[in-house]
Protein backbone atom coordinates (compact mmCIF):
# COMPACT_ATOMS: atom_id res chain seq x y z
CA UNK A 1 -6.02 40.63 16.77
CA UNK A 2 -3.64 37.30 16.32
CA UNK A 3 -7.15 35.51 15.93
CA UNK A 4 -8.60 37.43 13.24
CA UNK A 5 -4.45 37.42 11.43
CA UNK A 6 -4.63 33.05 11.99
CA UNK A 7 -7.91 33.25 10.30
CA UNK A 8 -7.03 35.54 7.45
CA UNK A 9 -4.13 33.66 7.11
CA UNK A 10 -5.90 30.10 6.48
CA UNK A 11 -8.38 31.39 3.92
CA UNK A 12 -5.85 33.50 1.69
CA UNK A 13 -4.33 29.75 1.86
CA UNK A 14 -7.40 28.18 1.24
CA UNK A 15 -8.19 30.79 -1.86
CA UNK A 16 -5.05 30.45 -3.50
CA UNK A 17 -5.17 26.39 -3.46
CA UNK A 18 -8.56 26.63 -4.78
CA UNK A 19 -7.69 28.61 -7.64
CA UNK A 20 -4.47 26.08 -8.37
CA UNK A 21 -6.53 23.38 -8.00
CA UNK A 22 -9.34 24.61 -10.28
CA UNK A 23 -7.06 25.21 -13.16
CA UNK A 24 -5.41 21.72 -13.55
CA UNK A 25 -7.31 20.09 -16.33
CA UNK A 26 -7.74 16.71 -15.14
CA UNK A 27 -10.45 18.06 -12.80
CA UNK A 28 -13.51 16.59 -12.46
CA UNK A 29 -17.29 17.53 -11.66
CA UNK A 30 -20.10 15.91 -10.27
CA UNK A 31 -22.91 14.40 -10.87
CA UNK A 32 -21.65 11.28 -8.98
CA UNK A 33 -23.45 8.79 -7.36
CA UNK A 34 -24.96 8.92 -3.87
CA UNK A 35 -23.06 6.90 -1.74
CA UNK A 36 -24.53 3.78 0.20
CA UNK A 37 -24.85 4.22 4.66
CA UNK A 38 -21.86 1.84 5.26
CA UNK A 39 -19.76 3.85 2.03
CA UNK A 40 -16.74 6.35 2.81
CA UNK A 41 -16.00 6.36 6.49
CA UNK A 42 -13.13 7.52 8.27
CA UNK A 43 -11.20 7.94 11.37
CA UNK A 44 -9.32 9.77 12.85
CA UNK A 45 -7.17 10.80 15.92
CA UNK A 46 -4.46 13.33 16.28
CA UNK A 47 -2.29 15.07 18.72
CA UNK A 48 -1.41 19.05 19.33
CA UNK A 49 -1.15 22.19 21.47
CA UNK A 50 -3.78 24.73 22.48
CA UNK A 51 -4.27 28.10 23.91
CA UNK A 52 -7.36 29.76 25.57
CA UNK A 53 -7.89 33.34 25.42
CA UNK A 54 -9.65 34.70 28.37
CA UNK A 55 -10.16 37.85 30.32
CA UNK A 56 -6.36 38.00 31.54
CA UNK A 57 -4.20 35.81 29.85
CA UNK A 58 -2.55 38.19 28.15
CA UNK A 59 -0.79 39.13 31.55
CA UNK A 60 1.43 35.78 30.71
CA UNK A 61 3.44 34.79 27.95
CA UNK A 62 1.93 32.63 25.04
CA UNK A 63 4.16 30.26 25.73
CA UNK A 64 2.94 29.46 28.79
CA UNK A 65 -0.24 29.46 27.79
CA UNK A 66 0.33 26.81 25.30
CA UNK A 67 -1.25 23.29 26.67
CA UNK A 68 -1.87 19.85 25.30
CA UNK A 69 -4.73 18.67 23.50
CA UNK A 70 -6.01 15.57 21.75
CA UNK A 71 -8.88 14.77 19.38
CA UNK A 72 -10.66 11.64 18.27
CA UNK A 73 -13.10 11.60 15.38
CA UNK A 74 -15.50 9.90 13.33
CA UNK A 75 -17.32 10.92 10.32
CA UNK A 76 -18.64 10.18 6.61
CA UNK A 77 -18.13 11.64 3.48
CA UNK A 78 -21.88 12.13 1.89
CA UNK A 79 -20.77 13.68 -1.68
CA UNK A 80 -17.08 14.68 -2.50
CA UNK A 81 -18.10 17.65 -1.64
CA UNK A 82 -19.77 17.51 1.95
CA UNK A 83 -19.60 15.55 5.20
CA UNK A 84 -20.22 15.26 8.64
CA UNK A 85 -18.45 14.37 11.66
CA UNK A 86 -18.56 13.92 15.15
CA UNK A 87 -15.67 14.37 17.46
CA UNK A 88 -14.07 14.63 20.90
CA UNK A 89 -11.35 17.28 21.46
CA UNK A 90 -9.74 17.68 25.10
CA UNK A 91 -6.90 18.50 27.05
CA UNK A 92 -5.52 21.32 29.56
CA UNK A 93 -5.75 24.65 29.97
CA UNK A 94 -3.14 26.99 31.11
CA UNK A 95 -3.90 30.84 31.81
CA UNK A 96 -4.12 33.71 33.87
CA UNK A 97 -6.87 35.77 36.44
CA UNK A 98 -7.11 38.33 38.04
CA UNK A 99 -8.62 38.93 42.09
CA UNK A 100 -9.35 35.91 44.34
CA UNK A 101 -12.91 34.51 43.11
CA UNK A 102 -11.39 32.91 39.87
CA UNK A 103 -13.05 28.98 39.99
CA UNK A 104 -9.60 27.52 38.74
CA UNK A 105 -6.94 29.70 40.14
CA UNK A 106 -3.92 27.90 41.08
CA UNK A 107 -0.98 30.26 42.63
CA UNK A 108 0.17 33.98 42.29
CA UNK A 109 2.18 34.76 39.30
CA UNK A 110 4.31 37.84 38.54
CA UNK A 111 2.00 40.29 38.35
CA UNK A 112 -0.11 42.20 41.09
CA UNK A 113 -3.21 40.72 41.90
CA UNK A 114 -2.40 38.03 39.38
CA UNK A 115 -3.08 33.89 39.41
CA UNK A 116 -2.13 31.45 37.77
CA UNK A 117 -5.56 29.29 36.41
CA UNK A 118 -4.77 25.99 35.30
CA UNK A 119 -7.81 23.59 34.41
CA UNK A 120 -9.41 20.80 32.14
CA UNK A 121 -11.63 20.28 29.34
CA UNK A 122 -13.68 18.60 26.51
CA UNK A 123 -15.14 19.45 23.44
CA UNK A 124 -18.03 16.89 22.51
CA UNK A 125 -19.00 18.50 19.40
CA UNK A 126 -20.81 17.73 15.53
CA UNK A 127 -19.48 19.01 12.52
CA UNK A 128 -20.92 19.38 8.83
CA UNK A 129 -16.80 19.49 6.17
CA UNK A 130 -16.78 21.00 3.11
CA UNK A 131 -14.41 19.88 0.98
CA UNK A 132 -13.38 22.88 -0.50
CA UNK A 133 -11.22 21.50 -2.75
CA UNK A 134 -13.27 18.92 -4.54
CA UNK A 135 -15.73 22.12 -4.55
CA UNK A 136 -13.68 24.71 -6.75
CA UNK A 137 -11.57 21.75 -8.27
CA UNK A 138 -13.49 18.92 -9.24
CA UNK A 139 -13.52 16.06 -7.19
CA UNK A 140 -10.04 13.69 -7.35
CA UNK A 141 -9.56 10.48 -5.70
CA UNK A 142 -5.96 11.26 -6.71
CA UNK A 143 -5.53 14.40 -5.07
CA UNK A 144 -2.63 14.89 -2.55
CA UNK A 145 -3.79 17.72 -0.49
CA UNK A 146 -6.92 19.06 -0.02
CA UNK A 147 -8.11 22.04 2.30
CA UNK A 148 -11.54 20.86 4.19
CA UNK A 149 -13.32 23.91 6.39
CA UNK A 150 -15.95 22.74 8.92
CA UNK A 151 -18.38 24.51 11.38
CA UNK A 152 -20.75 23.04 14.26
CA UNK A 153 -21.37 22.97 17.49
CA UNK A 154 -21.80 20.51 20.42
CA UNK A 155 -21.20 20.10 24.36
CA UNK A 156 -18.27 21.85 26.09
CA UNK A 157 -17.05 20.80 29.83
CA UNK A 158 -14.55 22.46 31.92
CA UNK A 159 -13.39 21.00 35.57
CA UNK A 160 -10.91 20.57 37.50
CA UNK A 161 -10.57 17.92 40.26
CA UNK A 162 -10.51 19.68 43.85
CA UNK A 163 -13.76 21.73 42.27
CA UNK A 164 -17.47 21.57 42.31
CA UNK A 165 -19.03 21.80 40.63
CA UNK A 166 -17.81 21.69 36.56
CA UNK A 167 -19.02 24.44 33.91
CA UNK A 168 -21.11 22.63 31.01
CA UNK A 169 -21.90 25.17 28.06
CA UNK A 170 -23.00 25.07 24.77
CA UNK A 171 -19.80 26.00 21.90
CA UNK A 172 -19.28 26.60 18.40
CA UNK A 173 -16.80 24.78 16.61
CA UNK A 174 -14.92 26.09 13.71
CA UNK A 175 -11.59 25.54 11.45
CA UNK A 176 -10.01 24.10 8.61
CA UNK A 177 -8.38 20.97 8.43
CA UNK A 178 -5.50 20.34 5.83
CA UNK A 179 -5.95 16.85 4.70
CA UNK A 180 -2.72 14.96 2.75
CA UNK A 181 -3.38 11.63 1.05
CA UNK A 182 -0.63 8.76 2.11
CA UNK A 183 -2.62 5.99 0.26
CA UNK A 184 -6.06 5.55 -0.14
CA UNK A 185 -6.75 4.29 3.12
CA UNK A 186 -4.28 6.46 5.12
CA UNK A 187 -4.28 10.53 5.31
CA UNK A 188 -2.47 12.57 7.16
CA UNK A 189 -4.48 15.37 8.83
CA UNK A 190 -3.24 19.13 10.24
CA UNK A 191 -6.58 20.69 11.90
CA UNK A 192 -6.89 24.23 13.37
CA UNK A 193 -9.88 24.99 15.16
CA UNK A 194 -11.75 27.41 17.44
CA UNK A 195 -14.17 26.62 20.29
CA UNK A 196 -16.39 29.94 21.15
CA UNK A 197 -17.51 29.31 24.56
CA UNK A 198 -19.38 31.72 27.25
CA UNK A 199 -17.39 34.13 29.06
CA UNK A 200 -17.56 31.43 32.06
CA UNK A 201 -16.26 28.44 30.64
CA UNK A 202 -12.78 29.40 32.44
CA UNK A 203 -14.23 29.48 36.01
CA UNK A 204 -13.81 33.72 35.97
CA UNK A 205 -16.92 36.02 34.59
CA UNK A 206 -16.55 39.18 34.23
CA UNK A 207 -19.50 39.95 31.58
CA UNK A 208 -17.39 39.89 28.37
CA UNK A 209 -19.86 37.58 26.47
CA UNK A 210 -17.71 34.75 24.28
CA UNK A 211 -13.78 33.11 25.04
CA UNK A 212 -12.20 31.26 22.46
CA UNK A 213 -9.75 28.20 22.57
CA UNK A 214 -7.43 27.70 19.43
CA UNK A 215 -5.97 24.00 18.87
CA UNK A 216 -3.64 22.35 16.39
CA UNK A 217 -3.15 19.00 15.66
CA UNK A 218 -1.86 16.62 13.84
CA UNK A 219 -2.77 13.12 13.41
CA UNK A 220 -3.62 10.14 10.86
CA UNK A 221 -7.01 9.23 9.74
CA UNK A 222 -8.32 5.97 8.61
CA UNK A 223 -10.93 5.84 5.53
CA UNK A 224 -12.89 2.48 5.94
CA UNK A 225 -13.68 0.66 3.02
CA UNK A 226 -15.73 1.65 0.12
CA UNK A 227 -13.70 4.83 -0.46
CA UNK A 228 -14.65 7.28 -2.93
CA UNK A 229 -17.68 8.19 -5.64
CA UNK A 230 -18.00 7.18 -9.00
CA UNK A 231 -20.11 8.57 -11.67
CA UNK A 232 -23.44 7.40 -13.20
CA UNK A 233 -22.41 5.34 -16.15
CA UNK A 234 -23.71 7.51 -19.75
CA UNK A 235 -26.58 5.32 -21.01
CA UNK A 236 -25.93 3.38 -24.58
CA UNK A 237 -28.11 4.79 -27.21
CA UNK A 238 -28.29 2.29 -29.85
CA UNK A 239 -28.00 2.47 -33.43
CA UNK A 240 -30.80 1.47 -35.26
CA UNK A 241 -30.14 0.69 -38.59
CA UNK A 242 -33.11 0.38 -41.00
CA UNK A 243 -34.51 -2.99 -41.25
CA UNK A 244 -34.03 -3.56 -44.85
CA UNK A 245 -29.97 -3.11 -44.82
CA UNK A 246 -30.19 -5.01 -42.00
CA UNK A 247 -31.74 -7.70 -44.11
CA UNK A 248 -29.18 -7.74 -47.03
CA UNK A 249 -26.30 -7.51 -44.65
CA UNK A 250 -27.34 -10.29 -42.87
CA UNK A 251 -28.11 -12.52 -46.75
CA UNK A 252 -25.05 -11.47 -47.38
CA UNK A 253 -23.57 -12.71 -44.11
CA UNK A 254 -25.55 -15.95 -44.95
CA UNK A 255 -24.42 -16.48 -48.58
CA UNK A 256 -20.18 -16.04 -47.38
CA UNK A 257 -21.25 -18.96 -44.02
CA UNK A 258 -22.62 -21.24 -46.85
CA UNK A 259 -19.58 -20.69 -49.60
CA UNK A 260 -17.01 -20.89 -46.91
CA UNK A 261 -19.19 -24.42 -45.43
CA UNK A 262 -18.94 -25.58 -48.87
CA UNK A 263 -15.22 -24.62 -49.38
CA UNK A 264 -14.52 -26.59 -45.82
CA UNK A 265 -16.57 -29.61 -46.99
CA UNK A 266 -14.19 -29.85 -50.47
CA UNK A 267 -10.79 -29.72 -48.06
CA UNK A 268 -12.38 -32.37 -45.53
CA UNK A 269 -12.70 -34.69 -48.82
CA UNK A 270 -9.56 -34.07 -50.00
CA UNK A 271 -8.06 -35.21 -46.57
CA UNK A 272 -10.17 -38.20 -46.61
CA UNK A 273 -8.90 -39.63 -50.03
CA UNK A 274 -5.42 -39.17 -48.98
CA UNK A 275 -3.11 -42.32 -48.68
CA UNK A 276 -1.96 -42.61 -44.58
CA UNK A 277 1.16 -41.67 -43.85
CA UNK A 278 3.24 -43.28 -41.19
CA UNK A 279 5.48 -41.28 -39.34
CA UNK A 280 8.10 -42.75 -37.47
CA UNK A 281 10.08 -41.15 -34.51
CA UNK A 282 12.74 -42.75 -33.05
CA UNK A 283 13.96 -41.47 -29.38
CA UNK A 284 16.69 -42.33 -27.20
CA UNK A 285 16.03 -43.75 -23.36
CA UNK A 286 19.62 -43.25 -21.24
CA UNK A 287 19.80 -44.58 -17.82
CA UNK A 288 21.94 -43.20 -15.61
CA UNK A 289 25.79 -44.98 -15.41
CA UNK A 290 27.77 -44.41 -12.80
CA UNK A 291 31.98 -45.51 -12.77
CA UNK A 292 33.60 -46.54 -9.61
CA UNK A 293 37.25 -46.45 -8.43
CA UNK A 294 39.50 -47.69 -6.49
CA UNK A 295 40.24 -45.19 -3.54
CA UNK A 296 43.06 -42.46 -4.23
CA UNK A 297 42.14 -43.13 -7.87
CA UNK A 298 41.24 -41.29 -10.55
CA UNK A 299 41.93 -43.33 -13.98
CA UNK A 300 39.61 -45.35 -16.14
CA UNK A 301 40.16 -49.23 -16.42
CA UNK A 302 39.34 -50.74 -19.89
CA UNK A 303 35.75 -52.09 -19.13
CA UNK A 304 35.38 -48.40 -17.89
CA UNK A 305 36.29 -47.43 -21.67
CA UNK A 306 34.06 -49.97 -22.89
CA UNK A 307 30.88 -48.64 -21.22
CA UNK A 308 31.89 -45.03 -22.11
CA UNK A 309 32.05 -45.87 -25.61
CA UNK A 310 28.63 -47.08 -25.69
CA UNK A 311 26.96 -44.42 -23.64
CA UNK A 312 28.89 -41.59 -25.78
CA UNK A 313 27.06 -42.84 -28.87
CA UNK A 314 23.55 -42.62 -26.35
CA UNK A 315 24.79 -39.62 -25.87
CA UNK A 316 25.31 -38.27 -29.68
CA UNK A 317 22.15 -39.88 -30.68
CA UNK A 318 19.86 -38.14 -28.00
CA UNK A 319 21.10 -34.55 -28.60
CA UNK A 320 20.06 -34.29 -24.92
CA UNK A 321 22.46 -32.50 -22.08
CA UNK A 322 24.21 -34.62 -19.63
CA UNK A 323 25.99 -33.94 -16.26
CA UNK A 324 28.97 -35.44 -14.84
CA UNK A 325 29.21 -35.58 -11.50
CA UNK A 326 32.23 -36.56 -9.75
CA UNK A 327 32.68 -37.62 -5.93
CA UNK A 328 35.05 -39.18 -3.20
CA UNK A 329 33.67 -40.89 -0.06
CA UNK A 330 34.81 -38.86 3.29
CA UNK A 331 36.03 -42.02 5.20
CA UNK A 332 39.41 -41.00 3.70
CA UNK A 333 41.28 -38.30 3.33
CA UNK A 334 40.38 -34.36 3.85
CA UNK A 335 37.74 -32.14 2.27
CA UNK A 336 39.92 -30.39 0.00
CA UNK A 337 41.61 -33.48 -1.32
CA UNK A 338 38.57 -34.72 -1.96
CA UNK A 339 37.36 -32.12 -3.44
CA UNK A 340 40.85 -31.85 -6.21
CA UNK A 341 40.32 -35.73 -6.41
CA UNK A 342 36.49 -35.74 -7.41
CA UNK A 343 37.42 -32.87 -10.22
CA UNK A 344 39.73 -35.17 -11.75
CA UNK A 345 37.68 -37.92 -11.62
CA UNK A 346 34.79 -36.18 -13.48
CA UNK A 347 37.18 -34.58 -15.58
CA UNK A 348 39.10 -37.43 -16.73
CA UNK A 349 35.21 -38.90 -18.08
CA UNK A 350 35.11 -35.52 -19.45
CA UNK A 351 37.94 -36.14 -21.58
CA UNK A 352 37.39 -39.44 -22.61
CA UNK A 353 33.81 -38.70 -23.95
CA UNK A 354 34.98 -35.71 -25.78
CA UNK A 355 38.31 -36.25 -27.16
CA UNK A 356 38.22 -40.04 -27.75
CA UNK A 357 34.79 -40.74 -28.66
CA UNK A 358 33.56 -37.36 -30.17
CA UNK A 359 30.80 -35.79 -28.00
CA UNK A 360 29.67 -32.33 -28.04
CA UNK A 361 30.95 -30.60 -25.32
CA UNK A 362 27.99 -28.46 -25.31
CA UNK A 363 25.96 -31.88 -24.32
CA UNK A 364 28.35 -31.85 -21.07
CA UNK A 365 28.30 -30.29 -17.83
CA UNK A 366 31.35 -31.40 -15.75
CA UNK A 367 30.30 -31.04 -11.54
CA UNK A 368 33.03 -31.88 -8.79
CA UNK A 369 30.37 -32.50 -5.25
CA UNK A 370 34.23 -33.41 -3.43
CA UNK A 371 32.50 -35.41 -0.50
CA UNK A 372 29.23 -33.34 0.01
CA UNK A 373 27.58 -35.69 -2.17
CA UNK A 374 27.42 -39.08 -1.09
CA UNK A 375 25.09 -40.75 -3.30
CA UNK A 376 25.36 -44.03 -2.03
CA UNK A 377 25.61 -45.63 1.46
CA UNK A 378 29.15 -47.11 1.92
CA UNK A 379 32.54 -45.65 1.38
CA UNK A 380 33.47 -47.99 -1.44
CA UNK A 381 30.38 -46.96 -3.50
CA UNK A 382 30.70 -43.10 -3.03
CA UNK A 383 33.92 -43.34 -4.85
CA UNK A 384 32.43 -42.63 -8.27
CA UNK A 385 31.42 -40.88 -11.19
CA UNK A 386 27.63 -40.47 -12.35
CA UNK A 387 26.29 -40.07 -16.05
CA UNK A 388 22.89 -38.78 -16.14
């Protein structure tokens, strides 16, 4: 009865989706275009719990029935709305017999007669998906979840390593898996599936036809490049225009080419009988200056006035942006004197240019390097301010 309830469960989800999905209106329908062999691939591995339901299991609680179980698959998408897939589902199983001939019976449990059965088991199995949602909704390479049922069938083994010899049976394969886009290359899956087995499979027959294993798992899949469909592009019907407007449009097209030729050829001649005009540009070439002193010093001598003079009207003339850098050499004294000292070096420049011989302060940028900046190679010379 909990079966049948999952099951009813996971389509009344899968219905109501459907009909969401089917009413936005960006949805899209086929026809798109068949895919190539090496197009939409994917990947995929995940990790859950299962639970088998055999003769006597129910003489144990479900939860410790419940048992690990893995799954590794790989499969191609041929339209949006169909696929195929093969994977490989195992893990353990955990259950319950009763009487002493059960193939996998482990110890006695709580109840008379009772054992506990504890085995292993694969699922080697092919699958055909159907995309249910690209179905009812139009297919969406956009679309963040999408509800994928998918039947088939395939090779089941149980063993268990202290018995001979293991069960091999032919199962059905059934479920839905709930797919959730990440990007396009990543999804996150949730699967649910059945395996219908032979009464057997467990080790213990006691003639009640089919068993069934239920597994849910969660994992990642990977979709290998090229991902997705695209539709056939609408062919271009073109317009054809009867050939005699054709014909006048294109005189007409003619007749402007030759009056504009003719209006180009008049300007050209124009230009030609014009008188050259020189045209004379005149720009300023500054060198960098630089201004030494003395050590522990930060005034300007009169040659030092001299050569600012000059270089301020460089300066004015070139409309160009200068910086003043000021620094102290790091033989003598401490960083932060140096650093006080190499401001009011720069700063006394700064002044000078400005207030005596009328620069724009805009065309100034005053920088104090202390003695981080050394730009020359002996103490005497890293005194100094530089212009440039």
């Amino acid at each position: 009865m909990k079966k049948f309830l999952t099951l009813v469960l996971l389509l009344t989800a899968v219905a109501t989706y459907a009909q969401q999905t089917a009413n936005k209106p960006e949805s899209k329908y086929g026809p798109y275009l068949t895919n190539g062999f090496f197009d939409n691939w994917f990947v995929s591995a995940g990790g859950g719990v299962q639970i088998y339901y055999g003769e006597f299991d129910g003489d144990i609680s479900t939860g410790k029935r419940i048992a690990p179980a893995v799954d590794v698959a790989l499969g191609k998408w041929i339209t949006p709305n169909f696929g195929v897939r093969a994977q490989y589902a195992g893990g353990d199983v955990y259950g319950a017999i009763r009487g002493a001939n059960g193939r996998y019976r482990e110890g006695v449990i709580g109840c008379t007669g009772c054992y506990k059965e504890q085995f292993k088991m694969f699922n080697l199995h092919g699958d055909v998906l159907w995309n249910l949602s690209n179905t009812l909704g139009g297919y969406r390479s956009d679309r963040f979840w999408e509800v994928i049922p998918f039947l088939g069938a395939g090779y089941a083994r149980s063993w268990k390593l202290t018995v001979n010899p293991v069960i091999k049976e032919i199962g059905m394969t059934t479920g839905v898996i709930n797919k959730f886009k990440v990007t396009p290359a990543i999804d996150v899956n949730l699967e649910v599936k059945a395996l219908l087995v032979n009464d057997r499979f467990d080790g213990y027959e006691v003639g009640e036809g089919i068993e069934e294993l239920l597994t849910a798992t969660v994992g990642f899949a990977y979709n290998f490049p090229q991902r997705g469909f695209r539709r056939p592009e609408k062919p271009i019907i073109p317009d054809y225009t009867p050939y005699t407007t054709k014909i006048a449009e294109l005189e007409k097209q003619i007749s402007a080419a030759d009056a504009n030729a003719k209006k180009l050829a008049d300007e050209l001649n124009v230009e030609k009988n014009k008188k050259p005009v020189n045209i004379t540009k005149t720009e300023y070439i500054t060198a960098p200056m630089a201004i030494f002193f003395p050590i522990d010093v930060s005034k300007l001598t009169d040659k030092d006035m001299i050569n600012l003079g000059n270089f301020a009207d460089m300066i004015k003339k070139s409309g160009n942006k200068f910086k003043i850098m000021g620094s102290a050499d790091k033989e003598t004294g401490n960083k932060k004197y140096n650093m006080k000292l190499s401001e009011q070096r720069a700063n006394r420049v700064y002044d000078v240019l400005v207030n005596k011989f009328g620069v724009n302060p805009s065309q100034l940028e005053v920088i104090a390097k202390g003695q981080e900046n050394e730009p020359f190679n002996k103490p005497v010379l890293n005194r100094v301010v530089i212009l440039d």
